[in-house]
Protein backbone atom coordinates (compact mmCIF):
# COMPACT_ATOMS: atom_id res chain seq x y z
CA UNK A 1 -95.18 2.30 27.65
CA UNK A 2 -92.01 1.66 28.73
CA UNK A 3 -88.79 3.83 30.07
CA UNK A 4 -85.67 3.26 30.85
CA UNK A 5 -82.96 4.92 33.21
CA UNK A 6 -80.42 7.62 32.06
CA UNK A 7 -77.78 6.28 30.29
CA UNK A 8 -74.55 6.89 32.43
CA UNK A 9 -71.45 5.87 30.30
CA UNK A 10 -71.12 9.18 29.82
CA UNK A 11 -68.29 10.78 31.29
CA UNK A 12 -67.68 14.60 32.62
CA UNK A 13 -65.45 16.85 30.51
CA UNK A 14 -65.92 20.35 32.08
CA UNK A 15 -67.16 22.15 35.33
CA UNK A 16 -68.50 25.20 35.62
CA UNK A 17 -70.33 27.09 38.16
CA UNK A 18 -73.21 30.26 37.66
CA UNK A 19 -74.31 32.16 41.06
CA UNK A 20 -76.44 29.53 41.68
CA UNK A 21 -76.05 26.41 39.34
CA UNK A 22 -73.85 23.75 38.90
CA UNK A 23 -73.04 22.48 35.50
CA UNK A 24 -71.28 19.48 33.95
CA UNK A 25 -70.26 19.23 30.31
CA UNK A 26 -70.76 15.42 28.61
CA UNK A 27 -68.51 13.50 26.77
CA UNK A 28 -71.66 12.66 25.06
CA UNK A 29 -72.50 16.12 24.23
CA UNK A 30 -75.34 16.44 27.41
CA UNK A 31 -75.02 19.48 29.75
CA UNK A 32 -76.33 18.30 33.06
CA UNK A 33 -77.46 21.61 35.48
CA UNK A 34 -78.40 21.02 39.10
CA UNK A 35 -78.88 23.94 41.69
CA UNK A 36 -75.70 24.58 43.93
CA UNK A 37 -78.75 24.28 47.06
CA UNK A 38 -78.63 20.52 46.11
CA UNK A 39 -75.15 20.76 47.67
CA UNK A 40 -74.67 22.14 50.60
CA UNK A 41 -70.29 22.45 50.58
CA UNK A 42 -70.25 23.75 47.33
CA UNK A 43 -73.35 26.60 47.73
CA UNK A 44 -71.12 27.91 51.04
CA UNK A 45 -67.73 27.51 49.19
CA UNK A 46 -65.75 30.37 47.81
CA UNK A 47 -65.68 30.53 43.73
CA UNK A 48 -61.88 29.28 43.39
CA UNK A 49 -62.81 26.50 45.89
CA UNK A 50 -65.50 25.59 43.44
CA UNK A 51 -63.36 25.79 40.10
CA UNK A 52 -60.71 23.47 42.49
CA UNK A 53 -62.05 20.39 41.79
CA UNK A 54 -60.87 17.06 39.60
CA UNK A 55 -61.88 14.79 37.26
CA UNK A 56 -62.55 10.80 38.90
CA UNK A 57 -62.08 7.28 37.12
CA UNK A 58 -62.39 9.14 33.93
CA UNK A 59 -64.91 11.66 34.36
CA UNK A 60 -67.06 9.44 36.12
CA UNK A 61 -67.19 11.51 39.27
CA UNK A 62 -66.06 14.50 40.11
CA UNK A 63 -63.99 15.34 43.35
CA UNK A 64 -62.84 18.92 45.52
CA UNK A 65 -60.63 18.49 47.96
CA UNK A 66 -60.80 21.18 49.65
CA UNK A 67 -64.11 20.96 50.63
CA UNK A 68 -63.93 16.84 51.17
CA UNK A 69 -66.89 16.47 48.45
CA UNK A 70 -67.40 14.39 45.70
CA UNK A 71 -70.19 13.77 42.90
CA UNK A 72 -70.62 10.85 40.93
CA UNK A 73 -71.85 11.82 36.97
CA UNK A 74 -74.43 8.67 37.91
CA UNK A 75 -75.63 10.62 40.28
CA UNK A 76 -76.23 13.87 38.62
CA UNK A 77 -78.28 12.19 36.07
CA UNK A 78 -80.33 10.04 38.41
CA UNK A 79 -81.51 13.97 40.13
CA UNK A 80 -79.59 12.82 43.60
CA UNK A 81 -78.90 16.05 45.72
CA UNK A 82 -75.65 15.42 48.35
């Protein structure tokens, strides 16, 4: 049996935020979800600090700069909290 890694060509397209959730809309169709405890600046960060963020290297990380934090999509896929 064999597997094989997450594919990560895929780029982001959309943020959002629930109370508790982060979640990242796929060029590739994919919703990725990962809980806002993973990351520590954006769990203690206001809502319009949270929706204040950019698109990197075209949607292959995302960046907020108020908050100095950044997430690569790579990483979101692999499970890697901040």
């Amino acid at each position: 049996m064999s597997t094989s890694m997450p594919s990560t060509d895929a780029r982001a397209i959309e943020v959002t935020f629930s109370e508790d959730e982060l979640s990242v809309r796929l060029s590739d169709g994919r919703v990725i979800s990962a809980p806002l405890a993973w990351f520590p600046r954006l769990l203690h960060a206001t809502a319009e600090q949270r929706q204040n963020c950019e698109l990197l290297g075209d949607g292959a990380g995302i960046h907020w700069p108020e908050l100095d934090e950044d997430l690569s999509i790579s990483g979101l896929l692999n499970g890697i909290p901040a």
